[in-house]
Protein backbone atom coordinates (compact mmCIF):
# COMPACT_ATOMS: atom_id res chain seq x y z
CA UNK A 1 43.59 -81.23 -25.48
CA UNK A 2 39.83 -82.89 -25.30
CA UNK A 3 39.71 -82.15 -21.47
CA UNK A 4 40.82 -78.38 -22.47
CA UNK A 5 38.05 -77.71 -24.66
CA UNK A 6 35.56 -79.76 -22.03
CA UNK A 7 36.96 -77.17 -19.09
CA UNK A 8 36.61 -73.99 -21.49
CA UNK A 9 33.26 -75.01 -22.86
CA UNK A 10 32.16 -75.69 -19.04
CA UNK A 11 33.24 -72.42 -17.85
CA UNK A 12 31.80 -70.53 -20.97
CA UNK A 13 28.60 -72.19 -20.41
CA UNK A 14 28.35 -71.05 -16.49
CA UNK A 15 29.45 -67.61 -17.09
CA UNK A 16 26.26 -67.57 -20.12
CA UNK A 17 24.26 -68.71 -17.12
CA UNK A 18 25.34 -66.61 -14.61
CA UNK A 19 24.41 -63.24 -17.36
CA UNK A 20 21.33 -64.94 -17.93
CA UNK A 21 20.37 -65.35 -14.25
CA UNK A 22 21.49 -61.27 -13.60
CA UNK A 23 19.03 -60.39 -16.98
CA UNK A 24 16.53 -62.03 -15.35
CA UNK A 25 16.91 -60.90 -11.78
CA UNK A 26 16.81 -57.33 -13.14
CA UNK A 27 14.07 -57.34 -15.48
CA UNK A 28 12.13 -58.98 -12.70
CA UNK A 29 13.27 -56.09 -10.42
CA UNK A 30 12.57 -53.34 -12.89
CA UNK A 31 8.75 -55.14 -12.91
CA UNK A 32 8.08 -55.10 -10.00
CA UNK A 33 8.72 -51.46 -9.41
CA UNK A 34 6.91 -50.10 -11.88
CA UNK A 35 3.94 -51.85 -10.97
CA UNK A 36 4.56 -50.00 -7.67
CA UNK A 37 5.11 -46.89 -9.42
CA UNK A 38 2.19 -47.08 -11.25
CA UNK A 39 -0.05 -48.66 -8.02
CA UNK A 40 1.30 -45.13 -6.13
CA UNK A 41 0.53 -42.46 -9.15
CA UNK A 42 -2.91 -43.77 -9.23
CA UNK A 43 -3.91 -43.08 -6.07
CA UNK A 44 -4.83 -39.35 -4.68
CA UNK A 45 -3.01 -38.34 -1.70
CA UNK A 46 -4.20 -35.82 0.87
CA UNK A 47 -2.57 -32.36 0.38
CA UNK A 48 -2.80 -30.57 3.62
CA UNK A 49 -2.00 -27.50 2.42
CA UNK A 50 -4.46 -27.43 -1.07
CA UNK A 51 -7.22 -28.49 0.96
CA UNK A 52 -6.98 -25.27 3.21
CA UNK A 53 -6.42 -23.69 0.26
CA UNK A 54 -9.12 -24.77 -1.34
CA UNK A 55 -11.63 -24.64 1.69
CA UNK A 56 -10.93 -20.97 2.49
CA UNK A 57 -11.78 -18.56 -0.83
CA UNK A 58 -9.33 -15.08 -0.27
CA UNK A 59 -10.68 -12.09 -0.87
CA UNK A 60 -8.65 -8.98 -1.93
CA UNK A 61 -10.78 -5.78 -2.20
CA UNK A 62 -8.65 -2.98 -4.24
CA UNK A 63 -11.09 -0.45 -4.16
CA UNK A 64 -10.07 0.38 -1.10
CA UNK A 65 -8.44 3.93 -1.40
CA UNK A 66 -5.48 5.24 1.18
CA UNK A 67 -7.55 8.67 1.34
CA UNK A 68 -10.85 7.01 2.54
CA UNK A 69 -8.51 5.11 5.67
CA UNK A 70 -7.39 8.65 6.47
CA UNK A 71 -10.77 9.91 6.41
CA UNK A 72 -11.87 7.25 9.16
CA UNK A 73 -9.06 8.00 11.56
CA UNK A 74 -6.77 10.29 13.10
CA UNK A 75 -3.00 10.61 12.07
CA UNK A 76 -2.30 9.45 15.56
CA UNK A 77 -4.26 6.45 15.72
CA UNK A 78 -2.59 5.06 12.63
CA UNK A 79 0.16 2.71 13.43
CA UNK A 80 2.49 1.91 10.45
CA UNK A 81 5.63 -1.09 9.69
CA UNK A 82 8.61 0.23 9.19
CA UNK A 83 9.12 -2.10 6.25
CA UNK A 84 6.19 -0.87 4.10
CA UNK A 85 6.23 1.65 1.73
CA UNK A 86 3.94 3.45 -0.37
CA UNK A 87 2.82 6.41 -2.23
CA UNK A 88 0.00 8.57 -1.91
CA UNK A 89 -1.04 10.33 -4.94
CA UNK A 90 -2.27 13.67 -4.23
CA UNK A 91 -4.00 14.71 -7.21
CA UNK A 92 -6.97 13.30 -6.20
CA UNK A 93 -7.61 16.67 -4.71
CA UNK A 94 -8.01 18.74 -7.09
CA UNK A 95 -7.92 22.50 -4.97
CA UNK A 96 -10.32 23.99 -7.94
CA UNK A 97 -13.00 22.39 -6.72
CA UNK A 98 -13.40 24.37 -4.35
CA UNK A 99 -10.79 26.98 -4.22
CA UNK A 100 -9.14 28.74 -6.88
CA UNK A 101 -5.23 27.36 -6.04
CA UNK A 102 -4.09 24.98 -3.34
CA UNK A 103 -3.32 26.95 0.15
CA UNK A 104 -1.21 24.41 0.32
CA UNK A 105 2.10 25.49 -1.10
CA UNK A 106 5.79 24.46 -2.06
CA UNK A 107 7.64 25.34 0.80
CA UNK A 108 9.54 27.49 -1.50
CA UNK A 109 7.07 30.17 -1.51
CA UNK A 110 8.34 31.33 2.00
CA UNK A 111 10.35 34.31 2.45
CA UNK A 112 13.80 32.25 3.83
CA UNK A 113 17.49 32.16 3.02
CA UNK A 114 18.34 28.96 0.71
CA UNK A 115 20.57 26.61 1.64
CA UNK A 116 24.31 27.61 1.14
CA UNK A 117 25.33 24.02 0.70
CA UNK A 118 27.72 24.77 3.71
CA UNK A 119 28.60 21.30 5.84
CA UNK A 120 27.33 20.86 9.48
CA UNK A 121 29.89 21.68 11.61
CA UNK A 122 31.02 18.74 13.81
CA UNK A 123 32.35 20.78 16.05
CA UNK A 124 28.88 22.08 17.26
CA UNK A 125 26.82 18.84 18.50
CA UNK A 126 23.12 19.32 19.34
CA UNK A 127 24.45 16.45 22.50
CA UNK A 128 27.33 15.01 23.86
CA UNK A 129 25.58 11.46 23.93
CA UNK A 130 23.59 9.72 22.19
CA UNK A 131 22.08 6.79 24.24
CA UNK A 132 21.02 4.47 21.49
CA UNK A 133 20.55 0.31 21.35
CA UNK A 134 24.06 -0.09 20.64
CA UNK A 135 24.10 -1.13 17.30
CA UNK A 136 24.27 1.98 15.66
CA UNK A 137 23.59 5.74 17.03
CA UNK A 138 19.98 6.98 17.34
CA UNK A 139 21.43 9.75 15.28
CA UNK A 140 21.34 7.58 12.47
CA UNK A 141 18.28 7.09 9.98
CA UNK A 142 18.79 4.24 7.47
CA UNK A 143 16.46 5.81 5.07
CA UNK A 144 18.14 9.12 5.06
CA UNK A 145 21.58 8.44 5.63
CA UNK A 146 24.48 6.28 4.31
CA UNK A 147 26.95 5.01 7.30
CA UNK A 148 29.94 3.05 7.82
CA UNK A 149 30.22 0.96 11.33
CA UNK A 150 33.97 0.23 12.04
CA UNK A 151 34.75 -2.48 14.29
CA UNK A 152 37.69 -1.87 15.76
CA UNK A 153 40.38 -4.43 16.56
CA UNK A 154 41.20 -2.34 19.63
CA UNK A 155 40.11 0.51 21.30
CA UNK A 156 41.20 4.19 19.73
CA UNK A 157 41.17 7.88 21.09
CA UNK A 158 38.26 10.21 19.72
CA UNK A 159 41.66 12.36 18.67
CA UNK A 160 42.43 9.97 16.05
CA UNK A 161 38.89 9.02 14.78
CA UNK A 162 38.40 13.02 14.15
CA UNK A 163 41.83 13.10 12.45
CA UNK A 164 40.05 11.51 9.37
CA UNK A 165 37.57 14.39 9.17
CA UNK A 166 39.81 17.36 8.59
CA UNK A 167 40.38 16.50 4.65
CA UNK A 168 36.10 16.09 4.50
CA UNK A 169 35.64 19.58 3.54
CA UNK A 170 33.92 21.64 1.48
CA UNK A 171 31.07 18.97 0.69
CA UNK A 172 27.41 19.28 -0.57
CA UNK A 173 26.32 17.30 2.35
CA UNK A 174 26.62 17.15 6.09
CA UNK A 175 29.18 13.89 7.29
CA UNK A 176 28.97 12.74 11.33
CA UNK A 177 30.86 10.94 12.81
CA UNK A 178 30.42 8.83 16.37
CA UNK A 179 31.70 6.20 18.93
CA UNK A 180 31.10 3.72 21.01
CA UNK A 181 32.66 3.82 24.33
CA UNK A 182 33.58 0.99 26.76
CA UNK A 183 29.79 1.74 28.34
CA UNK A 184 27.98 1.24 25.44
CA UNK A 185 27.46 4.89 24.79
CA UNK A 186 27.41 6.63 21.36
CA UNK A 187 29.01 9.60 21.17
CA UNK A 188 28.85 12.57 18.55
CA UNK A 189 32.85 12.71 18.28
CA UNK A 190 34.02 16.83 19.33
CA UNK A 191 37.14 18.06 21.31
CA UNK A 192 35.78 17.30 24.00
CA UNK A 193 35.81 12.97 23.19
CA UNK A 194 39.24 13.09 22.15
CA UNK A 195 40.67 11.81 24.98
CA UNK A 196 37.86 9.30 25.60
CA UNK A 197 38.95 5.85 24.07
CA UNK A 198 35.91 3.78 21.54
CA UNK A 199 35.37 0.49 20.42
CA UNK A 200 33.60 1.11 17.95
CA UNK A 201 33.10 4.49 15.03
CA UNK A 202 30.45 5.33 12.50
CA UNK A 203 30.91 7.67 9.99
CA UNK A 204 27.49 8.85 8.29
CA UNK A 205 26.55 11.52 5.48
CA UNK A 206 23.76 12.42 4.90
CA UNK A 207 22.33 11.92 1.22
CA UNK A 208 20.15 15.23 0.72
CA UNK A 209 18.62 17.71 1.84
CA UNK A 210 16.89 21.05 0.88
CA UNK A 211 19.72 22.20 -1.27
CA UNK A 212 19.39 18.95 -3.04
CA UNK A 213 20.82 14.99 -3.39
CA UNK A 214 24.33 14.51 -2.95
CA UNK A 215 26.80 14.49 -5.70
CA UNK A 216 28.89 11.98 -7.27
CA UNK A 217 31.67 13.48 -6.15
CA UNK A 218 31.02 13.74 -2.59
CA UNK A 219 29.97 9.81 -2.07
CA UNK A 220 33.03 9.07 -4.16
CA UNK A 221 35.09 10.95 -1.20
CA UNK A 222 33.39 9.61 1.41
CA UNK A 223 33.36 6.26 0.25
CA UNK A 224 37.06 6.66 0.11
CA UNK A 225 37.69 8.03 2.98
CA UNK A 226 36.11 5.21 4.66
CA UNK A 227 38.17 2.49 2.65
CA UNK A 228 41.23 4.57 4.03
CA UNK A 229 40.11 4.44 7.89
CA UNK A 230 39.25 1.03 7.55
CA UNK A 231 42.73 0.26 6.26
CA UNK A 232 44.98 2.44 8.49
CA UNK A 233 43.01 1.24 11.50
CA UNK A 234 42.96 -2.28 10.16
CA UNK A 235 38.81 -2.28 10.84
CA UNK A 236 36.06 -4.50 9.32
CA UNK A 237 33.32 -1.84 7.46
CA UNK A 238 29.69 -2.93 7.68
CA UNK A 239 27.57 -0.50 5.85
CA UNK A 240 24.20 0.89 6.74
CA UNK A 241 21.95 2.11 3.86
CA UNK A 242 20.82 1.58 0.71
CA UNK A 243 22.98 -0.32 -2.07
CA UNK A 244 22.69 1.97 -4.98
CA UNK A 245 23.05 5.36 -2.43
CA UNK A 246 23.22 8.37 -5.75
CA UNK A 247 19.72 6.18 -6.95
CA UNK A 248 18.61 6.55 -3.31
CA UNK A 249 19.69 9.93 -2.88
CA UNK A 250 17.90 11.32 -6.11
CA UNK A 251 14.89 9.52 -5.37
CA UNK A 252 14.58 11.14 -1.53
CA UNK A 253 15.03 14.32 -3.26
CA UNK A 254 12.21 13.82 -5.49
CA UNK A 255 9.91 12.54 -2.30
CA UNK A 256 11.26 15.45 -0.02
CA UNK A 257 9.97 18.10 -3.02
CA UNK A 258 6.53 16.48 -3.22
CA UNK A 259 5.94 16.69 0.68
CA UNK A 260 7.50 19.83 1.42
CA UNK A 261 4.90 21.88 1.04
CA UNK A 262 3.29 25.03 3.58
CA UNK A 263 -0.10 25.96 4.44
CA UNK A 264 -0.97 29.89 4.69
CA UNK A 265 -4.28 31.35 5.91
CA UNK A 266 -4.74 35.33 5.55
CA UNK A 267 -6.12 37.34 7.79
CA UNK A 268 -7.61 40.80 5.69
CA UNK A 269 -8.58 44.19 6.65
CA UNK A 270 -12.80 44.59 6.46
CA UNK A 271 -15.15 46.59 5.85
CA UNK A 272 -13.66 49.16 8.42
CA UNK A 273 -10.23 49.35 6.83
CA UNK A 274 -6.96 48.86 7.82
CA UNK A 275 -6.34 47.36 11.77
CA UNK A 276 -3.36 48.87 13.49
CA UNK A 277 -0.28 47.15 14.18
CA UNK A 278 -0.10 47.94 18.24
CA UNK A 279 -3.62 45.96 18.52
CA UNK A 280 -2.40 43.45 15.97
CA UNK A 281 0.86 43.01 18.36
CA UNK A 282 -1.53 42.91 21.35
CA UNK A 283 -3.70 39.63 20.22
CA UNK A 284 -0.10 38.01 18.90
CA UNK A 285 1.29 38.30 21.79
CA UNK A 286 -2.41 37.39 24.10
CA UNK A 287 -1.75 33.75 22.01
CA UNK A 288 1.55 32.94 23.02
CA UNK A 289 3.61 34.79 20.02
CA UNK A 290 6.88 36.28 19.82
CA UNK A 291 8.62 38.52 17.54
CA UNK A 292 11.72 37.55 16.17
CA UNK A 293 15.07 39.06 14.58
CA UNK A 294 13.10 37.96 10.82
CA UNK A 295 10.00 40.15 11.18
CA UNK A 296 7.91 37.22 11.75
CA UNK A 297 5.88 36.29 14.92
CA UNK A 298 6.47 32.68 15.86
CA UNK A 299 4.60 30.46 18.42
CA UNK A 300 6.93 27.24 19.33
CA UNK A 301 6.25 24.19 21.28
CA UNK A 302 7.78 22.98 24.41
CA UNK A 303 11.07 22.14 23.28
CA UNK A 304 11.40 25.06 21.45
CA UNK A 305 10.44 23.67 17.75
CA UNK A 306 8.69 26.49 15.70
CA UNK A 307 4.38 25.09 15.36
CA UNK A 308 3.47 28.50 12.98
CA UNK A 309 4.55 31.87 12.31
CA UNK A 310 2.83 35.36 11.54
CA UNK A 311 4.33 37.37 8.61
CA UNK A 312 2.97 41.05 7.08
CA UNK A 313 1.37 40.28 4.40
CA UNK A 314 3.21 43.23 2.48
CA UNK A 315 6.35 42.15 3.02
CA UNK A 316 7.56 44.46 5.06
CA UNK A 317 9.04 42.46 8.58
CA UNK A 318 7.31 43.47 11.77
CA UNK A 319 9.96 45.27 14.45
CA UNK A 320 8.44 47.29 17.41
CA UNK A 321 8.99 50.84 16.08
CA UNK A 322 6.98 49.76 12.90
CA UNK A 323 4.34 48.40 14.65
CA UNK A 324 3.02 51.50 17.07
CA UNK A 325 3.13 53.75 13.78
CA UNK A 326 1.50 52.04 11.00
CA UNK A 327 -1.99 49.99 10.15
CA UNK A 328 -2.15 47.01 8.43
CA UNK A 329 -3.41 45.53 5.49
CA UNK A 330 -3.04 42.01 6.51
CA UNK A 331 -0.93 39.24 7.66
CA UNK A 332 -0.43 35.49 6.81
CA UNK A 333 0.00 32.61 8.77
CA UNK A 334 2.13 30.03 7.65
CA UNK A 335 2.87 26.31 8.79
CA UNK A 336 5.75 23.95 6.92
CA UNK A 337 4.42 20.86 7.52
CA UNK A 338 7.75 18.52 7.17
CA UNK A 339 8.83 20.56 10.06
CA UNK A 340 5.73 20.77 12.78
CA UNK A 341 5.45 17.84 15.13
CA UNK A 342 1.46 17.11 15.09
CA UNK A 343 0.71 18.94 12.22
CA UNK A 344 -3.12 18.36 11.82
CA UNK A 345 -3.39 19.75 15.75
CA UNK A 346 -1.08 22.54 14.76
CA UNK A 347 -2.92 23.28 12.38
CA UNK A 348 -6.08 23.24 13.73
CA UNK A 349 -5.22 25.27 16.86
CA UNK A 350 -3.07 27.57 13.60
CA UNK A 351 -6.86 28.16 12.02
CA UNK A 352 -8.36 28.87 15.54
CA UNK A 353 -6.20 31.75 16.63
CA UNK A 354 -6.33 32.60 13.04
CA UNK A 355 -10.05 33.15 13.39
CA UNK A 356 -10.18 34.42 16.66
CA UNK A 357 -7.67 37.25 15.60
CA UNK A 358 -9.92 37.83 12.97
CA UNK A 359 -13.13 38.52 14.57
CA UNK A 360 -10.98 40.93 17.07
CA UNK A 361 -9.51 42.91 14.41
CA UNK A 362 -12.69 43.09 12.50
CA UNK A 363 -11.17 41.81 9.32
CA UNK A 364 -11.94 38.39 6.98
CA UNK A 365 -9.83 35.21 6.89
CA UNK A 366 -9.13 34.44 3.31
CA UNK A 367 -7.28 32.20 0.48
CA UNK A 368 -4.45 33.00 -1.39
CA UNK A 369 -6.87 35.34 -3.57
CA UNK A 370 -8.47 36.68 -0.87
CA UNK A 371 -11.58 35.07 -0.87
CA UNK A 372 -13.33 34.30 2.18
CA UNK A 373 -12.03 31.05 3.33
CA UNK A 374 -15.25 28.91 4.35
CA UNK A 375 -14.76 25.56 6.93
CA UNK A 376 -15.31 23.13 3.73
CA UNK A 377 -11.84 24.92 2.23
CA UNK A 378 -10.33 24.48 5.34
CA UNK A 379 -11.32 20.48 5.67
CA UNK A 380 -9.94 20.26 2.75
CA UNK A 381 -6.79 21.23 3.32
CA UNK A 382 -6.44 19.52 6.50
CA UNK A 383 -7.39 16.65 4.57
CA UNK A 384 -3.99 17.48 1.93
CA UNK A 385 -2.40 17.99 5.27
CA UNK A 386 -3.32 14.01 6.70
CA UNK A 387 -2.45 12.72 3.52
CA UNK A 388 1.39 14.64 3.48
CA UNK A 389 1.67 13.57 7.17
CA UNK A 390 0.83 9.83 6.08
CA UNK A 391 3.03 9.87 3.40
CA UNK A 392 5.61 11.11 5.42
CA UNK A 393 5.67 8.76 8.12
CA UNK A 394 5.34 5.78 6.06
CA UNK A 395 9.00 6.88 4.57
CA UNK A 396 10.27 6.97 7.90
CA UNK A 397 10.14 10.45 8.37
CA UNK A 398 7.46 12.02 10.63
CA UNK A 399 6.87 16.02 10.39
CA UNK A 400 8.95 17.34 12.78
CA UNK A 401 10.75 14.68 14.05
CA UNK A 402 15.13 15.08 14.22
CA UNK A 403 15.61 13.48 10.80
CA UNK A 404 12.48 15.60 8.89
CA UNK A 405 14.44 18.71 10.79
CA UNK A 406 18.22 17.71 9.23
CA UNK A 407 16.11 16.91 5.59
CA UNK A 408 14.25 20.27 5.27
CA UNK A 409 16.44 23.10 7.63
C-alpha cells in the first residue's frame, strides 16, 4: 500500500514538473517575441512608394475649361479614348451676346417628315458583308445598340437564323441580325444567306433613335426572343451593351436631343429687290448643287452623304417651272450637324458659297431675324458647332459617321 502511494506521489510530482517546465518554456517564448515585436515597431522602414509620393507634389489645375482646348485646336487634331466620357455644357454661349437667338437650331425646325416608327427592313441591307475583327460585326456600336452573340454548337443555315425574325414585327425600333461564316465573315442575314451555313449569329436592336428610346415592351420581346433562339438552338448568349439598356436608352435620347441641332444662314434680297430664281438656279448649280424631288438644293460629298442644302425661304419648294417665272425673296441654307461628316469644314465652305452667292445676287447674308450676319456671329457659331462635334465624338458617335446616320435618319 506504502509503495502505492510512493509511485502515485512520484508520478504526480513529475507531471507538476513537467506543467511547470511548459509554463516556463512559454512565458519565456512569449518574451522574447515581444521584445522583437517591440525592437521592429520602433524602427522606420523605407516606404518606396511614400517617398515618391512624397518627393513629387501633383498638381491638378481645374480651371482648365473643355471650350478653351477647342479653341486651341482643330476638331481633327483632337484624338479622344474610347473609354472617356464627358459633357460639354453649352450654355456658356449665351447667342444674345451677340445675336438675338442661336442660328443654331433643334433639328426639329427643318421642314422633314417625322419618323413613322416603322422597323428597318432586313430585307434591304446597305451590304452583303460586313468585314469586321470577328468578334462582333462592324455594324454594331456598343453605345448605341444592345446585341446578343450566339455561339453556336454547330453550324446553321441563314434560313433558320431569319426564321426567328418573322414574329419581330411591328416594333419601335430597328432589330439586325448577322453571321459569321466558316471565313470569318459577318454577314447582314437576307435571302440571299440562307443557304450559306454560320458559326456564329448576333441579333442587335437598336435602343433609339429620332422617334425616340425604345419601349419596355419592345426590349421585353427582344429579350425574349433571344432566350428562345438560344434555347431551340441550344446556344450560349453573351451580351453586348449596357446592363440597365431602358436607363441607357432614355439617357441616349436625352444626349441625341441636346446635339441634334442645325445651323441656317439666310441669304436676303437688297437694296435692289427681289433676285430671280433662273440666276439663283444658275450660281446653285455653278457650286456643285442639285435640285431634288423635296424642293431643296443639296450639295453631297463623295459617297453621296448630303454636306448642306438650299431651301426658299418662303416655303414654297423650288421645281424648274417655278424657278424661270418667279423672283425671290430669299433662301436658307441649312446644315444638321449629327449628320455631316467634317462639320466645321462643311460649314465653313457652307458660309463661303453662302457669301459668294450673296455678293452675286446683290442681296445680304443674315440671322434668323434678318440682321446682317457679321464674321464674329459666324465664329461663334462655328465655335457651338466644335463644341457639338466634341461632344459627339466623345460618346462614340462622330457627325456623320454610319451609327450618327441610323440615330438621327
Amino acid at each position: 500500500m506504502n509503495k502505492l502511494n510512493d509511485l502515485t506521489i512520484s508520478l504526480l510530482a513529475i507531471g507538476l514538473s513537467l506543467i511547470a517546465m511548459v509554463i516556463i518554456f512559454n512565458w519565456w517564448q512569449e518574451r522574447k517575441m515581444r521584445k522583437a515585436a517591440k525592437e521592429l515597431l520602433s524602427s522606420s522602414p523605407t516606404d518606396v512608394l511614400m517617398d515618391q509620393l512624397n518627393e513629387r507634389s501633383v498638381f491638378i489645375d481645374t480651371s482648365t475649361k473643355i471650350k478653351d482646348v477647342v479653341d486651341q485646336y482643330q476638331p481633327d487634331e483632337i484624338q479622344f479614348s474610347d473609354e472617356v466620357e464627358f459633357k460639354i455644357d453649352l450654355e456658356d454661349f449665351d447667342p444674345q451676346s451677340s445675336i438675338s437667338e442661336p442660328i443654331i437650331k433643334p433639328d426639329g425646325d427643318m421642314s422633314k417628315p417625322e419618323s413613322d416608327g416603322t422597323v428597318t427592313s432586313i430585307e434591304e441591307p446597305t451590304q452583303a458583308a460586313i468585314p469586321t475583327n470577328n468578334i462582333w460585326p462592324d455594324a454594331i456600336n456598343k453605345d448605341v445598340d444592345l446585341t446578343a452573340l450566339l455561339f453556336l454548337p454547330s453550324p446553321f443555315n441563314g434560313e433558320r437564323l431569319r426564321l426567328f425574325l418573322k414574329n419581330m414585327v411591328n416594333l419601335d425600333k430597328p432589330i439586325f441580325a448577322f453571321g459569321l461564316d466558316g471565313s470569318e465573315t459577318w454577314h447582314l442575314l437576307t435571302r440571299e444567306q440562307e443557304e450559306i451555313n454560320f458559326i456564329k449569329a448576333a441579333y442587335s436592336l437598336q435602343l433609339a433613335d429620332r422617334a425616340g428610346a425604345v419601349s419596355s415592351e419592345t426590349l421585353q420581346r427582344f429579350q425574349k426572343m433571344v432566350s428562345e433562339i438560344a434555347y431551340e438552338l441550344s446556344a450560349q448568349v453573351e451580351w453586348i451593351g449596357p446592363h440597365e439598356p431602358l436607363e441607357y436608352a432614355e439617357n441616349l435620347d436625352t444626349f441625341c436631343l441636346e446635339v441634334d441641332k442645325t445651323v441656317g444662314v439666310h441669304i436676303l434680297n437688297g437694296a435692289n429687290g427681289r433676285f430671280t430664281g433662273t440666276k439663283f438656279r444658275e450660281l446653285a448649280e455653278a457650286n456643285g448643287m442639285v435640285l431634288k424631288d423635296d424642293g431643296g438644293f443639296y450639295l453631297q460629298s463623295e459617297t453621296g452623304q448630303t454636306k448642306f442644302r438650299i431651301i426658299n425661304m418662303e416655303n414654297n419648294p423650288f421645281d424648274s417651272e417655278m424657278l424661270r417665272s418667279v423672283a425671290l425673296k430669299g433662301v436658307t441654307f441649312q446644315m444638321e450637324i449629327a449628320l455631316t461628316e467634317h462639320c466645321t469644314d462643311t460649314f465653313n465652305s457652307m458660309v463661303q458659297i453662302a457669301k459668294s452667292m450673296a455678293s452675286s445676287l446683290t442681296a445680304s447674308l443674315v440671322d434668323d431675324h434678318q440682321r446682317e450676319l457679321t464674321d464674329p456671329n459666324i465664329e461663334k457659331i462655328r465655335q457651338q458647332l466644335k463644341l457639338i462635334q466634341v461632344q459627339m465624338t466623345v460618346k462614340g458617335i462622330p457627325p456623320g459617321s454610319s451609327v450618327a446616320l441610323r440615330l438621327f435618319s
